[in-house]
PDB file of N, CA and C in Angstrom:
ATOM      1  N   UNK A   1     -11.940   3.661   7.228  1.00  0.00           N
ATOM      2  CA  UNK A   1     -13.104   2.806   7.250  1.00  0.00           C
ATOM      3  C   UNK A   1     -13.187   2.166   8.626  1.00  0.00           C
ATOM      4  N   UNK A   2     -14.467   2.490   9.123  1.00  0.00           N
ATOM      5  CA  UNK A   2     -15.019   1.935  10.200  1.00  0.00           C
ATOM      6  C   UNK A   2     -15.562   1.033  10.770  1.00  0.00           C
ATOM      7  N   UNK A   3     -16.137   0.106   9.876  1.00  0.00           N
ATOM      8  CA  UNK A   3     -17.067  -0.793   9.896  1.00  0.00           C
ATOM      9  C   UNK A   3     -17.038  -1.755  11.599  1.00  0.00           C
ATOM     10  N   UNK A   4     -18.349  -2.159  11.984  1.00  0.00           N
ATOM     11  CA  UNK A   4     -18.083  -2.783  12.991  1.00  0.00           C
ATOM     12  C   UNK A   4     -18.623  -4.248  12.635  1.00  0.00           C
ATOM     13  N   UNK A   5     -17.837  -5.303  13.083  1.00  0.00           N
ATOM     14  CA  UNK A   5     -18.051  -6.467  12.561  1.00  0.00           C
ATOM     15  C   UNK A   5     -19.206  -6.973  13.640  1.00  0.00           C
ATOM     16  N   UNK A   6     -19.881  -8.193  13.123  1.00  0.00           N
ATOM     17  CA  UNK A   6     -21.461  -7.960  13.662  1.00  0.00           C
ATOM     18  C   UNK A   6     -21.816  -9.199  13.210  1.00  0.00           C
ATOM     19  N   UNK A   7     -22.709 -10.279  13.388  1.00  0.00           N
ATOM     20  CA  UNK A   7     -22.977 -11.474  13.129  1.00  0.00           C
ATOM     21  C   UNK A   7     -24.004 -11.287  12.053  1.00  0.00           C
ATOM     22  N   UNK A   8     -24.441 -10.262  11.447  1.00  0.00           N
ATOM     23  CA  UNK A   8     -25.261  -9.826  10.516  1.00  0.00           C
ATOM     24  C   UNK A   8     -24.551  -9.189   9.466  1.00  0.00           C
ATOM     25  N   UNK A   9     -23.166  -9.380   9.504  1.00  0.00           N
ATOM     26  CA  UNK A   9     -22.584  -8.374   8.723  1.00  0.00           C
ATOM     27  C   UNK A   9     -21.588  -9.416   7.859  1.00  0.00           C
ATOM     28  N   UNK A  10     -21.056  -8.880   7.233  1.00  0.00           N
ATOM     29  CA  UNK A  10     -19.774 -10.014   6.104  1.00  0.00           C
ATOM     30  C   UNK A  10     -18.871 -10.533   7.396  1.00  0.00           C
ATOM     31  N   UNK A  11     -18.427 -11.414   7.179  1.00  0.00           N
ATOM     32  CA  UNK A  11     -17.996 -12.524   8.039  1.00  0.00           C
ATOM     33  C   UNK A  11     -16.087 -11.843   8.269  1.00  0.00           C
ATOM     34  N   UNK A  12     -15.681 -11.653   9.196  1.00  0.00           N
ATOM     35  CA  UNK A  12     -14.708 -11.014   9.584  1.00  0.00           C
ATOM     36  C   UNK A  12     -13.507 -11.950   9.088  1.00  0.00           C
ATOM     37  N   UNK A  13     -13.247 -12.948   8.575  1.00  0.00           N
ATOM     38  CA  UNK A  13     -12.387 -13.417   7.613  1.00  0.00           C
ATOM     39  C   UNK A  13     -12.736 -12.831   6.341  1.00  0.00           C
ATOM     40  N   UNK A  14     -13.564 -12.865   5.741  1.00  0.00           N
ATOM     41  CA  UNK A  14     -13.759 -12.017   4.407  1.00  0.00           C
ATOM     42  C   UNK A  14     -13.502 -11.002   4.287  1.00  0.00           C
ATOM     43  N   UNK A  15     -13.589 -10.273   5.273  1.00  0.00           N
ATOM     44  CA  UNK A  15     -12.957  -8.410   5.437  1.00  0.00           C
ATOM     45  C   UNK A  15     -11.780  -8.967   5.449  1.00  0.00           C
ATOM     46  N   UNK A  16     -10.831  -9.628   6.426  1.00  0.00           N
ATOM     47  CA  UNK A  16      -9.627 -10.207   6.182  1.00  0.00           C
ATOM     48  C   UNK A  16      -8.774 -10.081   5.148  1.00  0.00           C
ATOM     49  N   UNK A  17      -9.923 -11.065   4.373  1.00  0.00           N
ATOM     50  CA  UNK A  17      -8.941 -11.609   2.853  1.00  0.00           C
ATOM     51  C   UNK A  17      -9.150 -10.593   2.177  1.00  0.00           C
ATOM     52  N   UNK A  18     -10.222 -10.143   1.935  1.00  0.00           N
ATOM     53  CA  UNK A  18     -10.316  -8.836   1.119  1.00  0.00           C
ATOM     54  C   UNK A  18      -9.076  -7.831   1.277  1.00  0.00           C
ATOM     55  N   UNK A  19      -8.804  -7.494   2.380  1.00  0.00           N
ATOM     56  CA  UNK A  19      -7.595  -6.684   2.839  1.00  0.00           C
ATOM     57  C   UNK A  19      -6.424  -7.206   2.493  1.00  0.00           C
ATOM     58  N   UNK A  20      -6.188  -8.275   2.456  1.00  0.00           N
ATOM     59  CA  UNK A  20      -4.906  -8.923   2.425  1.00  0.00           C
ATOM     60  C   UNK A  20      -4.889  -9.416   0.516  1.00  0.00           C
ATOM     61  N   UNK A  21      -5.699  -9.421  -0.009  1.00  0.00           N
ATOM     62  CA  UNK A  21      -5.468  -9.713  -1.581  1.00  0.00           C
ATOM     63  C   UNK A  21      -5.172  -7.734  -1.979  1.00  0.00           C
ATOM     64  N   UNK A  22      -5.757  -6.963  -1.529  1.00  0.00           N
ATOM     65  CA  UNK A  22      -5.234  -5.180  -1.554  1.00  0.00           C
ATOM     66  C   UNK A  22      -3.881  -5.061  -1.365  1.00  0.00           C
ATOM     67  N   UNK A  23      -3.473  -5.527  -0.323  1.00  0.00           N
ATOM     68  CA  UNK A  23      -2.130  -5.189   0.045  1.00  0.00           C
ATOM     69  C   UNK A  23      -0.818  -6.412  -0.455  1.00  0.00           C
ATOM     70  N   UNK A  24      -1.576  -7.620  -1.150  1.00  0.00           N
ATOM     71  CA  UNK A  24      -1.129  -8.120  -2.029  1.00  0.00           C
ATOM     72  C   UNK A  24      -0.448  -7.284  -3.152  1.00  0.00           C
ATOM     73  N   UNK A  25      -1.522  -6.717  -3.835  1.00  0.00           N
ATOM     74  CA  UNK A  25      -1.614  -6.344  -5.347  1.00  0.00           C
ATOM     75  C   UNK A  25      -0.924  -5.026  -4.884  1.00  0.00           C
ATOM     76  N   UNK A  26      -0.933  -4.024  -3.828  1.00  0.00           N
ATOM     77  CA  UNK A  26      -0.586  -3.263  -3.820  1.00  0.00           C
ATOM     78  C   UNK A  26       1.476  -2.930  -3.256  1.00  0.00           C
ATOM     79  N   UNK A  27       1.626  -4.253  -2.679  1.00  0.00           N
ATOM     80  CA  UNK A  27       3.098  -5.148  -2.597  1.00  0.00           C
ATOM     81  C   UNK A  27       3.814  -4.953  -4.390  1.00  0.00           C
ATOM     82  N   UNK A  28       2.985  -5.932  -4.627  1.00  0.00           N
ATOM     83  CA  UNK A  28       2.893  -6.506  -6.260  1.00  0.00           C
ATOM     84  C   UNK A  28       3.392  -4.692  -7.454  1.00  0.00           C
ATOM     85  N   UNK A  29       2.704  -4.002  -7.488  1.00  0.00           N
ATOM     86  CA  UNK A  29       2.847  -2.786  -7.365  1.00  0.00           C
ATOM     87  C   UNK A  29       4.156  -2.133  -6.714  1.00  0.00           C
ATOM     88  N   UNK A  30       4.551  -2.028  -5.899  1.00  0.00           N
ATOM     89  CA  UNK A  30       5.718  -1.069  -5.685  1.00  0.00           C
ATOM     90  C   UNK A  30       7.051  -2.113  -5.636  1.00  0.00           C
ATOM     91  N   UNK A  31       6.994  -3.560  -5.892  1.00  0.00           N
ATOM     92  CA  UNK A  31       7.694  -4.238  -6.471  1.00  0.00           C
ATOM     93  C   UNK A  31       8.059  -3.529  -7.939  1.00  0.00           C
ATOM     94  N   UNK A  32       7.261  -3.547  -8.748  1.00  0.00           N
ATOM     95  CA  UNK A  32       7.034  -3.014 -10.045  1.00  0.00           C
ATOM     96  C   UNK A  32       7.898  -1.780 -10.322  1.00  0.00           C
ATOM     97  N   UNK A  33       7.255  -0.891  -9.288  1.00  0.00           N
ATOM     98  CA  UNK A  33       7.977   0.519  -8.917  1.00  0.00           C
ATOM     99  C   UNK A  33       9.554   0.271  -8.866  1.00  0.00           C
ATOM    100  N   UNK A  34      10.078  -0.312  -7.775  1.00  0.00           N
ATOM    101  CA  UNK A  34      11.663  -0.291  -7.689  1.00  0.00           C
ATOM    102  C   UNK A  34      12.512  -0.405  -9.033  1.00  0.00           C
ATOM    103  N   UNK A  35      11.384  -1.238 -10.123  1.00  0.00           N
ATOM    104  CA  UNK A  35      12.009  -1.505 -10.992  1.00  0.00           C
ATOM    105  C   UNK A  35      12.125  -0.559 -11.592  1.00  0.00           C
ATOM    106  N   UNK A  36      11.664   0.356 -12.138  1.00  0.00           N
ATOM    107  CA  UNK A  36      11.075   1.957 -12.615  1.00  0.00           C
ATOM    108  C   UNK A  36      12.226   3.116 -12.062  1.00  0.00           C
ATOM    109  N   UNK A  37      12.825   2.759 -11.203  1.00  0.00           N
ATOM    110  CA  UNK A  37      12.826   3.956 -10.403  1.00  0.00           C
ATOM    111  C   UNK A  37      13.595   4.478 -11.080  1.00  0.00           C
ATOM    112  N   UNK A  38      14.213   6.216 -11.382  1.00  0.00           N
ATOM    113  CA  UNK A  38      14.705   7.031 -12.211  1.00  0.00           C
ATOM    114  C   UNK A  38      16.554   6.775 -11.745  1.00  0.00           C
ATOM    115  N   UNK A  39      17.464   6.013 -12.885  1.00  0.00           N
ATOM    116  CA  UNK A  39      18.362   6.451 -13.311  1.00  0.00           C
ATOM    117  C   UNK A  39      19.298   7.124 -14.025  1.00  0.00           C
ATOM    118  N   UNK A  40      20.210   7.708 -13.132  1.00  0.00           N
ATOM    119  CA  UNK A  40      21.208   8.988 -13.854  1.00  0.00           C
ATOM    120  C   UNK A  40      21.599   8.771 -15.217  1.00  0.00           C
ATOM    121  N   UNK A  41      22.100   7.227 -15.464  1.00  0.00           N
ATOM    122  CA  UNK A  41      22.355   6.905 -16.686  1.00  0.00           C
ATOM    123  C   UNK A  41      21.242   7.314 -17.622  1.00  0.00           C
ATOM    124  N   UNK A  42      19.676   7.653 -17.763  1.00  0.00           N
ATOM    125  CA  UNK A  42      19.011   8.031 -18.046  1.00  0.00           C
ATOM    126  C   UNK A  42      18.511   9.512 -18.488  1.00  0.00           C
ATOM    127  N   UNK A  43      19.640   9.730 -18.021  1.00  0.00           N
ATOM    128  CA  UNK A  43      19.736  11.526 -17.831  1.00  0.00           C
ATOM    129  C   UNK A  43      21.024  11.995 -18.069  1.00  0.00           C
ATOM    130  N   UNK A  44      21.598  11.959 -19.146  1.00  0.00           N
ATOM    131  CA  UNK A  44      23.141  12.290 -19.698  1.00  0.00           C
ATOM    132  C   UNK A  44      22.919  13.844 -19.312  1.00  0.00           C
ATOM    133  N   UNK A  45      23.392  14.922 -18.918  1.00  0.00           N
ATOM    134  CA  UNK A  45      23.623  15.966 -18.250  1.00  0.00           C
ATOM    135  C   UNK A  45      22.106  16.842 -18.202  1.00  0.00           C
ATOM    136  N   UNK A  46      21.246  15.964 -17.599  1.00  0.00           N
ATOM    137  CA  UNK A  46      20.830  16.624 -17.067  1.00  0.00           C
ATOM    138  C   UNK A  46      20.309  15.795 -15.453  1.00  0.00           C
ATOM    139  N   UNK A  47      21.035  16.076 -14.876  1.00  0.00           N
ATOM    140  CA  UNK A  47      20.774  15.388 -13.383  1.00  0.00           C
ATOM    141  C   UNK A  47      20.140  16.046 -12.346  1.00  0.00           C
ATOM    142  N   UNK A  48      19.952  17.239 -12.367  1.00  0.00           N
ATOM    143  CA  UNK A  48      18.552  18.046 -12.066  1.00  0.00           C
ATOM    144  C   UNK A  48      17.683  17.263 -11.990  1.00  0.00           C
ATOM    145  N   UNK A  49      17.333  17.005 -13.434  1.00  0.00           N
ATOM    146  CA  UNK A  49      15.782  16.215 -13.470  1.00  0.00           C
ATOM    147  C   UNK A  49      15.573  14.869 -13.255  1.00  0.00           C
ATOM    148  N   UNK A  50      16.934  14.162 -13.319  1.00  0.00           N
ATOM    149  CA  UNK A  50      16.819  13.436 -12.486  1.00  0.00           C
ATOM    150  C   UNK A  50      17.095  13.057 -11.148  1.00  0.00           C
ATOM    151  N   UNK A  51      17.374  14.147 -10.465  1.00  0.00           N
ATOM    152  CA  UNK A  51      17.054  14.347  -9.197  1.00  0.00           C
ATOM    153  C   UNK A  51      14.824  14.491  -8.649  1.00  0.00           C
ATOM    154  N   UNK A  52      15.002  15.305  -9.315  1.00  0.00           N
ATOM    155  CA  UNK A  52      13.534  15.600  -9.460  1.00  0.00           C
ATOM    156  C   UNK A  52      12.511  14.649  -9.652  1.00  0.00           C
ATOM    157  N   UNK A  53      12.625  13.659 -10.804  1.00  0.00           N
ATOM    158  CA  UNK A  53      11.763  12.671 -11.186  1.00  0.00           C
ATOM    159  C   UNK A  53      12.199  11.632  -9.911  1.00  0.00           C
ATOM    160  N   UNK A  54      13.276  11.268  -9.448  1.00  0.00           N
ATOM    161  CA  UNK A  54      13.325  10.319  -8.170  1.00  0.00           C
ATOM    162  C   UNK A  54      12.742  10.838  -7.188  1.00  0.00           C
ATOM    163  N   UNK A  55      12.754  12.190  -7.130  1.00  0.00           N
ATOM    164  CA  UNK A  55      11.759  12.747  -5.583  1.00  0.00           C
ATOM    165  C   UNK A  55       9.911  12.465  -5.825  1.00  0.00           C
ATOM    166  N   UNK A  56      10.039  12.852  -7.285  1.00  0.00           N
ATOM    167  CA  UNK A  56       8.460  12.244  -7.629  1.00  0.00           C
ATOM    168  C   UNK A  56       8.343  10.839  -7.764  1.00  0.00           C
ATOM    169  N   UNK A  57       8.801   9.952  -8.076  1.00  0.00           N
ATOM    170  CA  UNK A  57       9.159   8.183  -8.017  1.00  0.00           C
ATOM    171  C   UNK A  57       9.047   8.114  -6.277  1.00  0.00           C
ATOM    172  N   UNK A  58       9.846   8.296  -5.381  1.00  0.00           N
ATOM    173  CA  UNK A  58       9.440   7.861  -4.100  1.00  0.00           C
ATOM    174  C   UNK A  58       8.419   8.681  -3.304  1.00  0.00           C
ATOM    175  N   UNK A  59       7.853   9.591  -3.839  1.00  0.00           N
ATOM    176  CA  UNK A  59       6.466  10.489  -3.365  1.00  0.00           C
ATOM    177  C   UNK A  59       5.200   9.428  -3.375  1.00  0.00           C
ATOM    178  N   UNK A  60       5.423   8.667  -5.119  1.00  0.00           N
ATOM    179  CA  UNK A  60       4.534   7.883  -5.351  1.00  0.00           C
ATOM    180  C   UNK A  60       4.638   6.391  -4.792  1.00  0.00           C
ATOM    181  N   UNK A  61       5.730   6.615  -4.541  1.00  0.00           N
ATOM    182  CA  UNK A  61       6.137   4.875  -3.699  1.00  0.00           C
ATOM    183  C   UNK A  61       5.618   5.149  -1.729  1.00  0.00           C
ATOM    184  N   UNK A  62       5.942   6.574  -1.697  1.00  0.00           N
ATOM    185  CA  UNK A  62       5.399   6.822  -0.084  1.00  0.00           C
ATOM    186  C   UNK A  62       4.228   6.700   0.009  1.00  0.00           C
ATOM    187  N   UNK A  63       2.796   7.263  -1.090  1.00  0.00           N
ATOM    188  CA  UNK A  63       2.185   6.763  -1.054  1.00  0.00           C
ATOM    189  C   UNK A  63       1.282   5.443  -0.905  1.00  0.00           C
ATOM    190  N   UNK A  64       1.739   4.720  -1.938  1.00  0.00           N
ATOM    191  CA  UNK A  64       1.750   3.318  -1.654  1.00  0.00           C
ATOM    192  C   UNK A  64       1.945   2.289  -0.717  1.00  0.00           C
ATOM    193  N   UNK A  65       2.774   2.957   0.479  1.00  0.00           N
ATOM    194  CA  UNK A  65       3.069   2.499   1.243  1.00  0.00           C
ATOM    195  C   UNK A  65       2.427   2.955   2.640  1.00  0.00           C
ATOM    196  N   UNK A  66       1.935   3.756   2.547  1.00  0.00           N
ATOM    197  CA  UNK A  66       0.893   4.692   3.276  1.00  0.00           C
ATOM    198  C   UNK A  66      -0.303   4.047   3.279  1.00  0.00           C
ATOM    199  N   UNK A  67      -0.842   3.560   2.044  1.00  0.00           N
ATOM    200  CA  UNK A  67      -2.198   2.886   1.835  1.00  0.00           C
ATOM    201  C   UNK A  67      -2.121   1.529   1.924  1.00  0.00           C
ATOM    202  N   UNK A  68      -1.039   1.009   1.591  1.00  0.00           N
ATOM    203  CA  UNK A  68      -0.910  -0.420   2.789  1.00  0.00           C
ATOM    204  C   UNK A  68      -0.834  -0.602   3.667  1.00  0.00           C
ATOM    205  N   UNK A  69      -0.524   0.254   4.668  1.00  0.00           N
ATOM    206  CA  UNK A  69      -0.345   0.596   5.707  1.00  0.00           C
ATOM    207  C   UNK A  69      -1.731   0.869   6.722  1.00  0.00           C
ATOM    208  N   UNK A  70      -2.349   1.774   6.028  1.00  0.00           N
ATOM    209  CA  UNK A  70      -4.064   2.118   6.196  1.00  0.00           C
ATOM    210  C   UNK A  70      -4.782   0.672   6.184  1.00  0.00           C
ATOM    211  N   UNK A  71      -4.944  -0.234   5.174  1.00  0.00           N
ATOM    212  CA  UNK A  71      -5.423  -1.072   4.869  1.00  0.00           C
ATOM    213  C   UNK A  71      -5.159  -2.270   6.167  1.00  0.00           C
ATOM    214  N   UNK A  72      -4.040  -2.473   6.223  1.00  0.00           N
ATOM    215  CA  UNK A  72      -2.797  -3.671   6.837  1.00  0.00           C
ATOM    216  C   UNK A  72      -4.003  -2.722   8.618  1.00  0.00           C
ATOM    217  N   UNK A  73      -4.095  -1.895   8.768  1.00  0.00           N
ATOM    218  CA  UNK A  73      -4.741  -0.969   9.939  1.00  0.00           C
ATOM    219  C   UNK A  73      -5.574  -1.542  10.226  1.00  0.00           C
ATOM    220  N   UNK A  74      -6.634  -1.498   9.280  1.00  0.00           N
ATOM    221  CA  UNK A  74      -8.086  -1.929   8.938  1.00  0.00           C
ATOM    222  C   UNK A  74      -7.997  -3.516   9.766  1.00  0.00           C
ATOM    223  N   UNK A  75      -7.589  -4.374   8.320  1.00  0.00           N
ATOM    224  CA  UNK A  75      -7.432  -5.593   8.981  1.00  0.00           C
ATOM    225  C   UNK A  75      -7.153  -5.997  10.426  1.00  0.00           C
ATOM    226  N   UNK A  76      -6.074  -5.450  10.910  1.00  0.00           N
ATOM    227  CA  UNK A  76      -5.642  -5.560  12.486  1.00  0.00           C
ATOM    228  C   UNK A  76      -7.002  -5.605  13.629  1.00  0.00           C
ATOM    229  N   UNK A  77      -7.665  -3.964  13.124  1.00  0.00           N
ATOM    230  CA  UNK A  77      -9.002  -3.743  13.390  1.00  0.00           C
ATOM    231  C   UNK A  77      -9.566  -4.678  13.513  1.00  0.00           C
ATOM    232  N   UNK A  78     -10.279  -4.930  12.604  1.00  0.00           N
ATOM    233  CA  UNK A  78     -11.076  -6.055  12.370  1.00  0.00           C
ATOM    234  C   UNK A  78     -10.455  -7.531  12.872  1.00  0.00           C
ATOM    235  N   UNK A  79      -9.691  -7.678  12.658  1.00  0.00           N
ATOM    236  CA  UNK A  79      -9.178  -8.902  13.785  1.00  0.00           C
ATOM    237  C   UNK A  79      -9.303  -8.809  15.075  1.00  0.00           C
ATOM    238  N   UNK A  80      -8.969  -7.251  15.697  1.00  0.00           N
ATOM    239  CA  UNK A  80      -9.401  -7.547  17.160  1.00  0.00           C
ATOM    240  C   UNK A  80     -10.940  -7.481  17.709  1.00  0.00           C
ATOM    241  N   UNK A  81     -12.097  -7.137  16.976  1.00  0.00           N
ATOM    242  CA  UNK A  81     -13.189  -6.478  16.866  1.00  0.00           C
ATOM    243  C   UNK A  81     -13.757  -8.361  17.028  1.00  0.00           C
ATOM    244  N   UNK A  82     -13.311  -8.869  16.317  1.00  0.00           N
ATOM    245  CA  UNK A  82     -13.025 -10.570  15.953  1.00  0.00           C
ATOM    246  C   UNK A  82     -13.040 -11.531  16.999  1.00  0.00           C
ATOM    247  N   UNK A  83     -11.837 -11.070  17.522  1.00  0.00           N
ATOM    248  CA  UNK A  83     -11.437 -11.573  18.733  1.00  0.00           C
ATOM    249  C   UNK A  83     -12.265 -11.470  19.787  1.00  0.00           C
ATOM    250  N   UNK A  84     -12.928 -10.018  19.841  1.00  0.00           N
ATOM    251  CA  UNK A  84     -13.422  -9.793  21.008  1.00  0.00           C
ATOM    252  C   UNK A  84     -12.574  -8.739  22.265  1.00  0.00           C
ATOM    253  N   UNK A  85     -11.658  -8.199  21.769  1.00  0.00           N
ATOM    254  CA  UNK A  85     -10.556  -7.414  22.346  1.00  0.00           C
ATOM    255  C   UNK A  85     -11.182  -6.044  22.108  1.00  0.00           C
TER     256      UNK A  85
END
């Protein structure tokens, strides 16, 4: 997302917060995740799959962290666009 901030446009703290309550909830979220994450004790002989389900558990946590990341981008953006930089 591109947007160029503009005195006609949503007020470049509101893009801000908007971004920062996302990467809140999306924090909030892979908090959640760690708790989740696949143990062996969970898997009495078969540790294959739980090998497997942890590679899919941090696929979905890389994600997550990817799109906060994107977002956390955005904001920066828009802060310097802000600034005047």
């Amino acid at each position: 997302m591109r947007m160029i901030v503009n005195m006609n446009g949503t007020a470049a703290s509101d893009l801000i917060d908007q971004r920062r309550a996302v990467m809140d909830a999306i924090s909030n979220a892979m908090k959640a995740m760690q708790e989740m994450t696949p143990n062996g004790r969970d898997y009495p002989g078969k540790q294959d799959d739980c090998k497997a389900d942890r590679e899919t558990h941090y696929a979905r946590f890389a994600l997550l962290d990817k799109l906060r990341n994107e977002i956390m981008d955005e904001a920066l953006e828009i802060q310097r666009q802000s600034d005047g930089r």
